[in-house]
Protein backbone atom coordinates (compact mmCIF):
# COMPACT_ATOMS: atom_id res chain seq x y z
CA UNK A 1 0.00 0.00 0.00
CA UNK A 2 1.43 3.23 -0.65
CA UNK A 3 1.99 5.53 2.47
CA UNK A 4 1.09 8.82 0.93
CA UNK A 5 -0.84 11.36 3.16
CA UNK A 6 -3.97 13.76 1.93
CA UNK A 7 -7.41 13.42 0.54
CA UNK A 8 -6.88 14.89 -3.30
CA UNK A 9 -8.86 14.91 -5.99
CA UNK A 10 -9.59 12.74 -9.62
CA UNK A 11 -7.57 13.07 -12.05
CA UNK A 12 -7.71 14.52 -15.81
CA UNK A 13 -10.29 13.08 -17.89
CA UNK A 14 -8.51 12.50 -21.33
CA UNK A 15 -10.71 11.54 -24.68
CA UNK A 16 -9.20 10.09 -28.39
CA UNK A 17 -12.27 9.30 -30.16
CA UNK A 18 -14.78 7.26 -27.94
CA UNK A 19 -11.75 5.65 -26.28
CA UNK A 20 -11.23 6.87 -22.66
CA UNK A 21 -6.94 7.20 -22.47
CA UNK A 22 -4.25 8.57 -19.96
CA UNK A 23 -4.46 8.28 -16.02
CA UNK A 24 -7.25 6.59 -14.11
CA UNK A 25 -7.80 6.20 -10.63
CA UNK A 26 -8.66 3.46 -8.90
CA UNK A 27 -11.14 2.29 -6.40
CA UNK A 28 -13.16 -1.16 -4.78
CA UNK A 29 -16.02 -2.04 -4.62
CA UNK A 30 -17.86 -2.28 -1.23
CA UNK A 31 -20.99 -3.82 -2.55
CA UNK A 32 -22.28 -5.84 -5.06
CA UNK A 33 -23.26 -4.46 -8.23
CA UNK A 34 -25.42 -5.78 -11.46
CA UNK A 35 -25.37 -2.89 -13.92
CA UNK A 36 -27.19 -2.65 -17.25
CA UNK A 37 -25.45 -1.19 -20.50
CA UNK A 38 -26.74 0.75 -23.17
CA UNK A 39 -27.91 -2.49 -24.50
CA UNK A 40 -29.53 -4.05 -22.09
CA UNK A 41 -26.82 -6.91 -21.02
CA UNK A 42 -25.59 -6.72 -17.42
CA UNK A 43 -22.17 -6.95 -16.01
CA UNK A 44 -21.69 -8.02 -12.40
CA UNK A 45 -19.43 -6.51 -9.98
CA UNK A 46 -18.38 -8.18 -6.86
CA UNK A 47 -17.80 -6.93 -3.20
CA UNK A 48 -13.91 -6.33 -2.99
CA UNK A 49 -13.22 -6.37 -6.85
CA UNK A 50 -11.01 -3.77 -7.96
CA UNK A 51 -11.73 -1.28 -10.31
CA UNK A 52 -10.44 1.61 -12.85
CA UNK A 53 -12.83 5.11 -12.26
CA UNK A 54 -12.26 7.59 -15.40
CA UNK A 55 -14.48 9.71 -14.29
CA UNK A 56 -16.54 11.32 -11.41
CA UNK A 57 -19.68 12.51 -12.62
CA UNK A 58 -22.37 14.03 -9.54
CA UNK A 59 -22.89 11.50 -7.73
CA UNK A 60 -21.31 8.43 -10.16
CA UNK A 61 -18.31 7.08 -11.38
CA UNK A 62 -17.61 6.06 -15.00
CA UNK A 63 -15.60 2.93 -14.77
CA UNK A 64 -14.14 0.76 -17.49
CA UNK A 65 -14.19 -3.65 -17.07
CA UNK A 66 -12.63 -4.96 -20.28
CA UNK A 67 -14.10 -3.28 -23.51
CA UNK A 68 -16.78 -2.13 -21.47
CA UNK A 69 -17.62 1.25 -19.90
CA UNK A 70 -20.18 1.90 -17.28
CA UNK A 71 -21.96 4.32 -14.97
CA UNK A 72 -22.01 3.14 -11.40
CA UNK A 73 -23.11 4.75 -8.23
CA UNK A 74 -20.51 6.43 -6.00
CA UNK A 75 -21.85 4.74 -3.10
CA UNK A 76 -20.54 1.25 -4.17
CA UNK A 77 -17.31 2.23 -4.57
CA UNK A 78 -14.62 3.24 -2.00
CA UNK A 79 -12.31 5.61 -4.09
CA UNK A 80 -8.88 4.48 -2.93
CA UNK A 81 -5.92 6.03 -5.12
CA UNK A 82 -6.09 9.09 -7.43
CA UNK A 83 -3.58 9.94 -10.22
CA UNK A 84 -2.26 13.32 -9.26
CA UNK A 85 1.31 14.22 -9.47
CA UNK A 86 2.71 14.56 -6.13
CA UNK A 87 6.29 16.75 -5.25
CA UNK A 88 8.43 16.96 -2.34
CA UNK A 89 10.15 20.20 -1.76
CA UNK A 90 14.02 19.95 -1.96
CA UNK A 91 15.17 23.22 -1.63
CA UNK A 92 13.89 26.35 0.32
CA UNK A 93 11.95 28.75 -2.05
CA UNK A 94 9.51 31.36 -1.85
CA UNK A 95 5.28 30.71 -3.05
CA UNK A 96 4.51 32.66 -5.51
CA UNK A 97 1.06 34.56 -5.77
CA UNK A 98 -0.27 35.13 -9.86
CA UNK A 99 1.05 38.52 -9.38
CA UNK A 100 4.47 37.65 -8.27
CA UNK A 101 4.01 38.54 -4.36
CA UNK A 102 5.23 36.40 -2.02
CA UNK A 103 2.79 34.16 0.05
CA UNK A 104 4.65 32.34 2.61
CA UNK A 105 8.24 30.11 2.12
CA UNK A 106 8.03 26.86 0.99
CA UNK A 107 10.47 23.78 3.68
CA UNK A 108 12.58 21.67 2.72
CA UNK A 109 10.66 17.84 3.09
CA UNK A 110 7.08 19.84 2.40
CA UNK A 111 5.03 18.18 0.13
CA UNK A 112 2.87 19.24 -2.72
CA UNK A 113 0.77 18.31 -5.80
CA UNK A 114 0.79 19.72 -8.95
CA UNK A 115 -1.95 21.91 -10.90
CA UNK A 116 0.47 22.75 -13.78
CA UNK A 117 3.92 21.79 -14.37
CA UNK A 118 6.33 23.92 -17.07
CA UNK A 119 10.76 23.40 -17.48
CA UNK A 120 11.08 26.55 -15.30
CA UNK A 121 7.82 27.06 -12.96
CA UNK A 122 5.10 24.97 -11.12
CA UNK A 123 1.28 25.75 -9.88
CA UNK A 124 1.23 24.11 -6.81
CA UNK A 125 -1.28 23.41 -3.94
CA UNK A 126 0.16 22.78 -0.34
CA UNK A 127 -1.13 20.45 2.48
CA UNK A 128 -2.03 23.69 4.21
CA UNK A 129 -3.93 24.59 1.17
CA UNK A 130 -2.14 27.64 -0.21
CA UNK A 131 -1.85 27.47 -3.83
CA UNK A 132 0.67 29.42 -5.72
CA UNK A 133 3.56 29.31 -8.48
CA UNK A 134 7.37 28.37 -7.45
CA UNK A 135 10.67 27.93 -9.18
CA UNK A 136 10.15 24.12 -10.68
CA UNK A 137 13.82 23.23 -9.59
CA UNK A 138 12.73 23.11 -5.61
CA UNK A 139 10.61 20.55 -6.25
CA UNK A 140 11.11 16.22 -6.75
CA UNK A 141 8.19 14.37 -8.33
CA UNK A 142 8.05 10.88 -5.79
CA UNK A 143 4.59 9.90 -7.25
CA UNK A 144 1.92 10.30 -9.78
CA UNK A 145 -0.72 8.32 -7.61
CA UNK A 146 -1.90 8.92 -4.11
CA UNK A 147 -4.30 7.09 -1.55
CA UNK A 148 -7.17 8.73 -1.16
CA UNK A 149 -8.61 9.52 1.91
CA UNK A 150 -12.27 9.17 2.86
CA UNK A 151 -13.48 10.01 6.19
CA UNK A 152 -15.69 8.07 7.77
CA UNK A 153 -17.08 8.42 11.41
CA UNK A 154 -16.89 5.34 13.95
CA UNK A 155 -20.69 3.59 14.79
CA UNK A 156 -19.32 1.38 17.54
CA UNK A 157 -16.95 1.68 20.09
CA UNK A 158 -14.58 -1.00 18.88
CA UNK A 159 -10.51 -2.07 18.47
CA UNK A 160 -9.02 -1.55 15.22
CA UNK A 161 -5.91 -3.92 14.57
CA UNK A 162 -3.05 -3.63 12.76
CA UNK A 163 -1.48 -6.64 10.93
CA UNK A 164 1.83 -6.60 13.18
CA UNK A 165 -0.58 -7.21 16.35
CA UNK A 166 -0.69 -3.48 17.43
CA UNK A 167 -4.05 -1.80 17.81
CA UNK A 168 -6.22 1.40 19.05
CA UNK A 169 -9.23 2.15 20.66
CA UNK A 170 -12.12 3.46 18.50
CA UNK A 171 -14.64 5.16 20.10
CA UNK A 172 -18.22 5.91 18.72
CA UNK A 173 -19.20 9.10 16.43
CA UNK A 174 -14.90 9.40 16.46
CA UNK A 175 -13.98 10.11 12.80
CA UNK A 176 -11.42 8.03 11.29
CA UNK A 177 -9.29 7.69 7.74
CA UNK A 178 -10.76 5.38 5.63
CA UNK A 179 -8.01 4.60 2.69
CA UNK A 180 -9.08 0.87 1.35
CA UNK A 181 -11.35 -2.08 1.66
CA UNK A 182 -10.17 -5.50 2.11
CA UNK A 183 -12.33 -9.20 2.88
CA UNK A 184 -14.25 -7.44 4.90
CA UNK A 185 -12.28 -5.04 6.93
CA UNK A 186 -11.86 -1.22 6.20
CA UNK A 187 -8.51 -0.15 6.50
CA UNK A 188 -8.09 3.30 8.62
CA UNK A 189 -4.84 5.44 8.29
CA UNK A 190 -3.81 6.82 11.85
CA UNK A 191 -0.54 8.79 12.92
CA UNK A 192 0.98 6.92 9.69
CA UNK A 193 0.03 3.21 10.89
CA UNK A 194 -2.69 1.38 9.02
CA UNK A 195 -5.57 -0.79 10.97
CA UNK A 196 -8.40 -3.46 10.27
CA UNK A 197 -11.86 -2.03 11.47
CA UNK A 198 -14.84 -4.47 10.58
CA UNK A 199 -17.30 -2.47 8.18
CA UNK A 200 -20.21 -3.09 11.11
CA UNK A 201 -18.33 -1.31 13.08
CA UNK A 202 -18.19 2.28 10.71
CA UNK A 203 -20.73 4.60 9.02
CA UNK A 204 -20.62 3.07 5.73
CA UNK A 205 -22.61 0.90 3.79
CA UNK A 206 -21.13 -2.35 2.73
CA UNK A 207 -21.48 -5.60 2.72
CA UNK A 208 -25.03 -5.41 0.27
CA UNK A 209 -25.47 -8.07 -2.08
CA UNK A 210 -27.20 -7.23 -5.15
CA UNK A 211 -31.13 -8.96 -6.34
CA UNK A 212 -30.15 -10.17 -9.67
CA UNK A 213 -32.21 -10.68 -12.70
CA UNK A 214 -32.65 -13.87 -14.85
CA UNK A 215 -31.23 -12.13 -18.07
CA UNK A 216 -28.67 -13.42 -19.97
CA UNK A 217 -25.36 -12.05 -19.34
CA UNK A 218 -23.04 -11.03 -22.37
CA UNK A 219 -19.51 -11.17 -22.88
CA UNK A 220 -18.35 -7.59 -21.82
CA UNK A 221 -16.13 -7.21 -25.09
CA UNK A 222 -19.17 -7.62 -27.09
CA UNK A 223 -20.57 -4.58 -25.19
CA UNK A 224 -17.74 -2.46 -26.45
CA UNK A 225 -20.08 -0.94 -29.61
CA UNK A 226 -23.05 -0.27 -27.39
CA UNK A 227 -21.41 1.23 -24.71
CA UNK A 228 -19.93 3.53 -26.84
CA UNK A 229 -23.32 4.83 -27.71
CA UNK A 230 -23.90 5.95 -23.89
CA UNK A 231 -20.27 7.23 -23.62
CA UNK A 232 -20.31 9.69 -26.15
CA UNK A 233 -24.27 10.60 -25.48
CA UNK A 234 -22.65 11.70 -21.81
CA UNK A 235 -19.52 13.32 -23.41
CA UNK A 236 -21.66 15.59 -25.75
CA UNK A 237 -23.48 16.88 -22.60
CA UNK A 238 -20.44 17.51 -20.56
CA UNK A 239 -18.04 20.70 -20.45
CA UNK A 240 -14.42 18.76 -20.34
CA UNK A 241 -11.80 21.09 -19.05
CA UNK A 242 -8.16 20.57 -19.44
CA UNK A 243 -6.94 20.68 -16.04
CA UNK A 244 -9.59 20.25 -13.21
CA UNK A 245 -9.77 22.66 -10.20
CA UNK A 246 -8.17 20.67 -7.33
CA UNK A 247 -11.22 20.37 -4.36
CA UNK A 248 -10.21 22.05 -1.10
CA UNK A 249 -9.49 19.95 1.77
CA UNK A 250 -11.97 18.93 4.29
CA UNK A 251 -11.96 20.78 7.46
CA UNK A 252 -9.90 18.27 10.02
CA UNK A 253 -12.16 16.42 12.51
CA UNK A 254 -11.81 18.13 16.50
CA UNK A 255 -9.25 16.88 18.71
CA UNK A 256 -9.76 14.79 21.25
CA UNK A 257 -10.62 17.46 23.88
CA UNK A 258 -9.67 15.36 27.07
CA UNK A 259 -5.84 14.81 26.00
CA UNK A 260 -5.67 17.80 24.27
CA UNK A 261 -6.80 18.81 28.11
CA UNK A 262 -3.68 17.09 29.18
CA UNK A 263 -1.38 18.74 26.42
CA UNK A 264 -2.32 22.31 27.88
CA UNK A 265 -1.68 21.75 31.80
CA UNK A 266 1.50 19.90 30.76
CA UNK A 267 2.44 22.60 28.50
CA UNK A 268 1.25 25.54 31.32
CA UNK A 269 3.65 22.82 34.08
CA UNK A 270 6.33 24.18 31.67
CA UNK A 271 6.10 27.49 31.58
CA UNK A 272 9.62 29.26 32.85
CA UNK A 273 11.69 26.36 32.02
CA UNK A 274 14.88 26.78 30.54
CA UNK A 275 15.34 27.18 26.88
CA UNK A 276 18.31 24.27 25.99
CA UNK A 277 18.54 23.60 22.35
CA UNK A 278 18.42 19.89 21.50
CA UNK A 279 17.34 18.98 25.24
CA UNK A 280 13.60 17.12 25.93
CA UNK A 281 13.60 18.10 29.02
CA UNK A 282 16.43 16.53 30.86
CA UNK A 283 17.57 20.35 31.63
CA UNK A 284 15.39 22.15 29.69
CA UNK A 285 13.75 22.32 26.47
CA UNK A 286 13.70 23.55 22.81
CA UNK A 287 10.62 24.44 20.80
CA UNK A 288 10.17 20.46 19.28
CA UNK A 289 11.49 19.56 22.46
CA UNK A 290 8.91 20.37 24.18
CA UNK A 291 6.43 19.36 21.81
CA UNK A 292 8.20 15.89 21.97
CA UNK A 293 8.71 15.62 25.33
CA UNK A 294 4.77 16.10 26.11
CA UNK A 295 3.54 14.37 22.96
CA UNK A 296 5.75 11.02 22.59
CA UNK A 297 6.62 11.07 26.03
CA UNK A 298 4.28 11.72 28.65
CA UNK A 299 0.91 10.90 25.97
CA UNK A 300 2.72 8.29 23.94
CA UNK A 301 1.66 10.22 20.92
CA UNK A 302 4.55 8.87 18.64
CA UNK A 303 5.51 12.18 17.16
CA UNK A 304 9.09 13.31 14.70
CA UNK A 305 11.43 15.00 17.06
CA UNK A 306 12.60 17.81 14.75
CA UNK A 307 9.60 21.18 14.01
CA UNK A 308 9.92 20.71 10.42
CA UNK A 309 9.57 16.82 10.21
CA UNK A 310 6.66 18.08 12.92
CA UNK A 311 4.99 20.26 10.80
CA UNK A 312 4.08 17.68 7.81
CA UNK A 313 3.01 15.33 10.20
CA UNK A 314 -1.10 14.56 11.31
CA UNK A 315 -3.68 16.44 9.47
CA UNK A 316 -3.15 20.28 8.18
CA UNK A 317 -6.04 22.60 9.58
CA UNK A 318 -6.10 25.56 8.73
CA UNK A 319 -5.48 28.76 10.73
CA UNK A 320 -9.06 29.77 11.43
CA UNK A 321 -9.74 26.31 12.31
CA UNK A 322 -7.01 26.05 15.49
CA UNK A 323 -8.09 24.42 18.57
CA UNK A 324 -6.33 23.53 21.44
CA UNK A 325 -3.98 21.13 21.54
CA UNK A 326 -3.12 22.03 17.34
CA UNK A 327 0.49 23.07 17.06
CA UNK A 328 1.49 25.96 14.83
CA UNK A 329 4.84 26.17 13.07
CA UNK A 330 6.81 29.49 12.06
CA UNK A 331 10.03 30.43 9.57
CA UNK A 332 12.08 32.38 11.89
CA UNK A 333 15.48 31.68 10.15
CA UNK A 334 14.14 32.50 6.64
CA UNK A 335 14.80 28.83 5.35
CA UNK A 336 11.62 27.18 6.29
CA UNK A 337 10.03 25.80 9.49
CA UNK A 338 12.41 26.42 12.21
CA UNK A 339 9.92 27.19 15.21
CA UNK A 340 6.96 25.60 16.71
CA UNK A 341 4.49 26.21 19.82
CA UNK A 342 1.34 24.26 21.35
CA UNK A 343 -1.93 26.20 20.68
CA UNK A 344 -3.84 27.14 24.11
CA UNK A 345 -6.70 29.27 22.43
CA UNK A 346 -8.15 32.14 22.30
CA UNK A 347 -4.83 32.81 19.71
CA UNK A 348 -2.15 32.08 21.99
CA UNK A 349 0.03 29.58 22.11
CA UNK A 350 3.40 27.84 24.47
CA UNK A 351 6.68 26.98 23.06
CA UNK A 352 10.54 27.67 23.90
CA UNK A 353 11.87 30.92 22.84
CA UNK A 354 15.58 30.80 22.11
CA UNK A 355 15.14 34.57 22.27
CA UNK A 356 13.58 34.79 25.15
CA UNK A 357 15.33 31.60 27.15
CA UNK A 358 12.58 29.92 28.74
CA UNK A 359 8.85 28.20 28.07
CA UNK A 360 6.59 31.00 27.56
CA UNK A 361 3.19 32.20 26.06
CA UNK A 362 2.70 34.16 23.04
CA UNK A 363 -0.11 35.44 20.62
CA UNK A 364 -0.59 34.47 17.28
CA UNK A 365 -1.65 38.47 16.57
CA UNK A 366 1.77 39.64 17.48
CA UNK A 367 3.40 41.08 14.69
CA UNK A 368 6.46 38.89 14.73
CA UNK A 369 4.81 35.77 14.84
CA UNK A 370 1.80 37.04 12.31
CA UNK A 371 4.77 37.71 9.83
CA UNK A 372 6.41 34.29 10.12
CA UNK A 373 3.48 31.83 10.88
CA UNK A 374 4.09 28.96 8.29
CA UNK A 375 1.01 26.28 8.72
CA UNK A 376 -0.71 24.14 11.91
CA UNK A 377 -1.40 20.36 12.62
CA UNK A 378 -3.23 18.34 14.24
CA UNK A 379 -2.04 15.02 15.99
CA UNK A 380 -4.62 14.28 18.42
């Protein structure tokens, strides 16, 4: 399974005659499915069969099975990897507004899909969702395909498993990340470990088998001419574009408020300890320090040690959408991340100022810190 982060969007939707080309995504089916053709044959689908999607379409996919091409409903399919072009920053560079003002700096390890793509510059959207143009030369390509994310909230309070023998604690109306179906089992994505929840056990319909009827079933590459018929009635009603606008990202789920209760008194303990760069708290602490130190270990919230490898980790949320218990990260060197706090609320926030020495609290209004505020996360 690839371990790629994110809930993105499909792909292009390329046409060469009737003939559907290029990138597809990919997807499984979570129920059973008869479906009639243009003709009036039927092809089956089965519950966990794999499938190609070329294109979403309201509320259905168009999916190709041999020669043939179908319409199915999107709520017999879990959409599970998308075909969009994903980059990892390698070198510190500045994000680019259309007219040429700087948004924010992108980091070094931040990661990134693509909108548009030239020799010399790239359209880019960000896991914190700022789009903008940089200098194609910071950027790798590591992937054109993605998982897709779907979330999903939790209908019993269950145990999810992983298959090493490690597992978590679900509890009800809890939303999890949904990324593939397998015999059975969804698999949920969670702090970058993947887990077995039965499907009774989530808000999601699967499992349906489908009422057949007695008519003969044809071979699906004699359905090729027919099907034809319906594709290109649908592609004479539709506006193609060349590049489709990438969906925002769904706001994060809330934190879990009673450790995110425990992240704030521990953080508040802290206040006035000694700023020590590279120290966890043995004699003091710096900024991922003490993000470490009360995350991984006091909450056993495994966690990256270092504020940039912090700041691409859990889900992105947006500024407006901080809570407590989010952290916030900040370019105070002028190379990327190189600062991070705990949010507290009310738009304040703890961390360990080298400036300043010590654990303190700051606001997210002062001018210093409104200038240099990079992107949040949330691990809880």
């Amino acid at each position: 399974m690839v371990s790629l982060k994110n809930k993105l969007p499909l792909g292009l939707f390329a046409l060469c005659a009737v003939s559907v080309v290029g990138m597809k995504d990919t997807g499984v089916f979570i129920n059973e499915h008869v479906q009639k053709t243009y003709s009036g044959s039927e092809i089956e689908f089965s519950i966990g069969e794999k499938v190609e999607i070329l294109e979403n379409k309201g509320n259905e996919y168009y999916i190709q099975k041999g020669k043939a091409k179908v319409t199915i409903p999107q709520e017999k399919i879990l959409l599970t990897e998308v075909n969009v072009p994903t980059y990892k920053v390698v070198k510190a560079s500045p994000i680019l507004d259309d007219n040429g003002k700087i948004i924010r700096n992108l980091f070094i390890d931040e990661y990134a899909i693509g909108i548009s793509i030239d020799d010399n510059k790239a359209k880019i959207k960000c896991n914190d969702g700022t789009v903008g143009n940089v200098d194609r030369s910071a950027l790798k390509k590591i992937s054109d395909k993605r998982n897709n994310v779907t979330e999903v909230q939790v209908k019993n309070n269950s145990v999810a498993r992983s298959d090493n023998g490690k597992k978590i604690n679900l509890n009800k109306n809890q939303v999890v990340n949904v990324v593939d179906y397998n015999n059975g089992f969804f698999v949920i994505q969670e702090n970058g470990n993947y887990y077995n929840v039965e499907a009774k056990n989530l808000n999601i319909v699967s499992g349906l088998k489908q009422e057949k009827t007695e008519e003969a079933k044809v071979d699906e590459n004699s359905l090729l001419s027919a099907d034809e018929k319906e594709i290109q009635e649908v592609i004479k009603n539709k506006d193609l574009k060349e590049n489709k606008e990438i969906k925002e990202f769904k706001k994060s789920s809330a934190p879990n408020a009673s450790i995110a209760g425990k992240v704030i008194l521990s953080a508040e303990n802290k206040l006035g300890s000694t700023y020590v760069y590279g120290d966890t708290g043995k004699e003091g602490y710096d900024c991922s320090g003490l993000v470490y130190s009360i995350y991984n270990d006091e909450l056993g919230i495994s966690i990256p040690r270092s504020s940039v490898s912090q700041s691409t980790f859990g889900k992105q949320v947006s500024k407006d959408d901080l809570q407590e218990g989010d952290l916030v990260f900040f370019n105070t060197t002028g190379s990327g991340v190189s600062h991070v706090g705990i949010y507290v609320g009310d738009g304040k926030f703890i961390h360990a100022s080298s400036g300043q020495g010590k654990v303190m609290t700051s606001s997210l209004t002062e001018e210093y810190y409104q200038e240099r505020y990079v992107n949040a996360t949330r691990v809880l």
